[in-house]
Protein backbone atom coordinates (compact mmCIF):
# COMPACT_ATOMS: atom_id res chain seq x y z
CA UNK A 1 1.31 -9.21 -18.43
CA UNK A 2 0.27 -5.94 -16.89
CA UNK A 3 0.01 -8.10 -13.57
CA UNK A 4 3.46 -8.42 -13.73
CA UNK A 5 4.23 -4.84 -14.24
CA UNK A 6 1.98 -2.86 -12.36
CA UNK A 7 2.80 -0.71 -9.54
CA UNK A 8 1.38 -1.81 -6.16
CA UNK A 9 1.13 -0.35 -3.01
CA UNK A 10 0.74 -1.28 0.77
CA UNK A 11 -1.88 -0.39 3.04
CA UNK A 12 -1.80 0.88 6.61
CA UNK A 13 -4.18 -0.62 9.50
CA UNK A 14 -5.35 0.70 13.04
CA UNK A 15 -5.38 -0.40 16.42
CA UNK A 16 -8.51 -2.06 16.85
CA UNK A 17 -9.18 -5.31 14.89
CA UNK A 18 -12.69 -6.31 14.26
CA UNK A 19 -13.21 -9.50 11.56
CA UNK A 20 -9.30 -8.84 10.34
CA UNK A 21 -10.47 -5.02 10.17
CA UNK A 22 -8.30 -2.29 11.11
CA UNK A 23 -10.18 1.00 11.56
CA UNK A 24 -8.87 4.09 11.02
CA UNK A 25 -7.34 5.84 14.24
CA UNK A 26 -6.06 2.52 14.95
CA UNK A 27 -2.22 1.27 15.12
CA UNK A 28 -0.41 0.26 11.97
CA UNK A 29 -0.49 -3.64 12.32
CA UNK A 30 3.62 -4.21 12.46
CA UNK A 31 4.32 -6.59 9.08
CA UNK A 32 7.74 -7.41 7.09
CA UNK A 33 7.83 -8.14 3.02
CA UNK A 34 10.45 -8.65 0.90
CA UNK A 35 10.21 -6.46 -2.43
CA UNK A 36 10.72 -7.78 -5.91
CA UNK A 37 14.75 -7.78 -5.62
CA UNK A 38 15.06 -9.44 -1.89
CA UNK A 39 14.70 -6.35 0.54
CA UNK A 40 13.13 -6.89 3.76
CA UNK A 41 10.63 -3.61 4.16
CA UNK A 42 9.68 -3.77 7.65
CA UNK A 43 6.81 -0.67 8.26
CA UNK A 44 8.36 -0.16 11.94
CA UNK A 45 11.02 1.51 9.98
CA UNK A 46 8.75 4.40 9.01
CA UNK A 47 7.79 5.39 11.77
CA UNK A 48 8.25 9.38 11.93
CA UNK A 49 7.13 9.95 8.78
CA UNK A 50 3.70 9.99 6.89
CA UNK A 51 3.06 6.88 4.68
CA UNK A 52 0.60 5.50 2.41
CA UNK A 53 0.52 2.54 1.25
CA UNK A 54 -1.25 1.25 -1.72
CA UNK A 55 -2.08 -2.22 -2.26
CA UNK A 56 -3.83 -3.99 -4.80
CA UNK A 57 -3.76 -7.88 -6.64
CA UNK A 58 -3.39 -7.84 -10.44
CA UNK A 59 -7.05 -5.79 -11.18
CA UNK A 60 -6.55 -3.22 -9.28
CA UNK A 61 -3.27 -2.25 -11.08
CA UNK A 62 -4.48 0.69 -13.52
CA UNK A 63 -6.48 2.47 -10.63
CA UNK A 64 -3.00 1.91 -8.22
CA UNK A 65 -1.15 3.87 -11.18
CA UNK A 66 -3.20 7.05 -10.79
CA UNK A 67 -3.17 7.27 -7.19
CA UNK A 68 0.54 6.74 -7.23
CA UNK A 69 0.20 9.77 -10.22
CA UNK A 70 -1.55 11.71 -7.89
CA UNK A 71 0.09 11.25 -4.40
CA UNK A 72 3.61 11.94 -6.07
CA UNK A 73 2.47 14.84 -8.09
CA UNK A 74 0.97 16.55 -4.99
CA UNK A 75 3.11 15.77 -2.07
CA UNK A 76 6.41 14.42 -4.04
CA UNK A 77 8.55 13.17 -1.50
CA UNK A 78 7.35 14.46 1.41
CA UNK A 79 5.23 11.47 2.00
CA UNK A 80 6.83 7.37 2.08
CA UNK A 81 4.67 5.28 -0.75
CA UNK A 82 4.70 1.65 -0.44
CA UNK A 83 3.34 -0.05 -2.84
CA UNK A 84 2.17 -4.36 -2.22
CA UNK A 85 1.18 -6.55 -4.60
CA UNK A 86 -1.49 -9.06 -3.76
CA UNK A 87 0.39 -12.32 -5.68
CA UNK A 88 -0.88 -14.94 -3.05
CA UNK A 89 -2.58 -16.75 -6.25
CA UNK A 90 0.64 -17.36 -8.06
CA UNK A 91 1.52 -20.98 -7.63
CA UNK A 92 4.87 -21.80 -5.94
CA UNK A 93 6.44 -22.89 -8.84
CA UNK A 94 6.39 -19.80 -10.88
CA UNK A 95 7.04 -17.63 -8.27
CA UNK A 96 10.69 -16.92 -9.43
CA UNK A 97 9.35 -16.15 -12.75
CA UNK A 98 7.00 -13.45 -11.53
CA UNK A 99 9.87 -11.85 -9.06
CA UNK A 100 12.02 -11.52 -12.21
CA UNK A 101 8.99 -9.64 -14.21
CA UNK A 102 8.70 -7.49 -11.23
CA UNK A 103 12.66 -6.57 -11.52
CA UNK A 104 11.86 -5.19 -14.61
CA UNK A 105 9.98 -2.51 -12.55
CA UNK A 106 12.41 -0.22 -10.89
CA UNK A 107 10.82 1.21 -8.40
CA UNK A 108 10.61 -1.59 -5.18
CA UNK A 109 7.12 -3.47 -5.04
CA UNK A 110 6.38 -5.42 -1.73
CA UNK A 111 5.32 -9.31 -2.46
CA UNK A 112 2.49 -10.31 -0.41
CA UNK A 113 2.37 -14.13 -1.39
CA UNK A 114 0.62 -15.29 1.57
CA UNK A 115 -1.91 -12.29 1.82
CA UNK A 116 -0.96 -11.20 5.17
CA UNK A 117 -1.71 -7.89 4.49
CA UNK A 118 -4.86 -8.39 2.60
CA UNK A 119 -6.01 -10.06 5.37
CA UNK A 120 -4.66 -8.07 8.30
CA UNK A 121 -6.04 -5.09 7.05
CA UNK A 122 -9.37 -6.39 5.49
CA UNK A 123 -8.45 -4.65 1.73
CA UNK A 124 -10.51 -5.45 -1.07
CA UNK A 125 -9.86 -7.50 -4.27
CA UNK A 126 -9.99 -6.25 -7.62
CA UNK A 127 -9.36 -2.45 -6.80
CA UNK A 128 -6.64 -0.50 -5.20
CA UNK A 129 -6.35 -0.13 -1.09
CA UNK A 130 -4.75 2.82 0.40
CA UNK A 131 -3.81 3.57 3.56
CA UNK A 132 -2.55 6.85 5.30
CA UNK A 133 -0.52 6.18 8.31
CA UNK A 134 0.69 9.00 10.43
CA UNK A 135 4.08 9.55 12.07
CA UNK A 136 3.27 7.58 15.14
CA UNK A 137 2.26 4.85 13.06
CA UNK A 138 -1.65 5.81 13.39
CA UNK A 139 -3.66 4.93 10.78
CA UNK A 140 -5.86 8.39 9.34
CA UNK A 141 -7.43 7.26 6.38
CA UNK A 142 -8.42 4.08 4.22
CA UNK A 143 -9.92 3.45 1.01
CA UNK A 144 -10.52 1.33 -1.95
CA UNK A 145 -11.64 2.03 -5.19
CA UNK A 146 -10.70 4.13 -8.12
CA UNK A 147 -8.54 7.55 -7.71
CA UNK A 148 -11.75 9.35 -8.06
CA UNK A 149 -12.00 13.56 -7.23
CA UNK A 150 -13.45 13.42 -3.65
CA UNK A 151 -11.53 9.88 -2.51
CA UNK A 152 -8.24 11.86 -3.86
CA UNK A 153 -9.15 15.29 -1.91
CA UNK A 154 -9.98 13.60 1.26
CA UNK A 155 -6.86 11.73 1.37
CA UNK A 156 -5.13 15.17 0.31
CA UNK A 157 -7.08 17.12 3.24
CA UNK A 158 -5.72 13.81 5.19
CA UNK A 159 -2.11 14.45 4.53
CA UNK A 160 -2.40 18.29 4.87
CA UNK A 161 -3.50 17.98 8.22
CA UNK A 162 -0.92 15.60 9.43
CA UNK A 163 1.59 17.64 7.56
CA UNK A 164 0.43 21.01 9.80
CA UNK A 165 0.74 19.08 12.99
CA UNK A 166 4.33 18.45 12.73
């Protein structure tokens, strides 16, 4: 159940692709998704503003809910979150059944069913997958793991410094 409820977010990629790799200081790979309620998100339209994007399948869910804690506490909304959810393992036919637990979650939660974005950026199963992306759609930073005290600051030293550069 707390697959279907967890918050997920969507990662950001580079411009150089090595094994399905983006590396940081690369271009945002361009992708669409439709969130839990039908709404195309297309990351093109962010461009001009810092995101992150935090992405994650159903284990990853507790560590994707204190990074999410963190970002928002520090930087509110002066940053875009995304959040994807890696659901590319839920069978066709229950598919409708999972979008309708996901409507239970307000806030809007990007539905990778075919892992495209997994994939396209190379993020990790079973933790959470963040991605700073900068206003020229740049990636700056990626991680995975846990929304541990020096993986938090260096994504917080990340954001300050595209924040200064305005």
């Amino acid at each position: 159940m707390k697959y279907l409820v967890t918050v997920l977010s969507l990662l950001v990629a580079t411009a150089s692709v090595v094994g399905g790799q983006r590396a940081a200081n690369s271009k945002v790979a361009e992708f669409a998704l439709q969130d839990q309620f039908g709404n195309l998100v297309d990351i093109s339209l962010y461009k001009g503003s810092i995101v992150v994007i935090i992405a994650s399948d159903k284990e990853g869910i507790d560590q994707n809910e204190n990074w999410e804690k963190a970002i928002l506490q520090k930087n509110g909304d002066d940053i875009i979150l995304l959040r994807v959810a890696d659901v590319r393992g839920v069978p066709s036919d229950l598919r409708k059944y999972v979008r309708k637990k996901f409507q239970e979650i307000k806030l809007s939660i990007l539905l990778d069913w075919d892992g495209t974005i997994f994939r396209q950026y190379g993020l990790m199963k079973n933790v959470s997958n963040l991605i700073l992306i900068d206003r020229k759609g740049y990636i700056r930073y990626m991680s995975s793991g846990p929304a541990e005290t020096p993986a938090v600051d260096r994504l917080f030293n990340e954001i300050d410094v595209l924040e200064r550069s305005r």
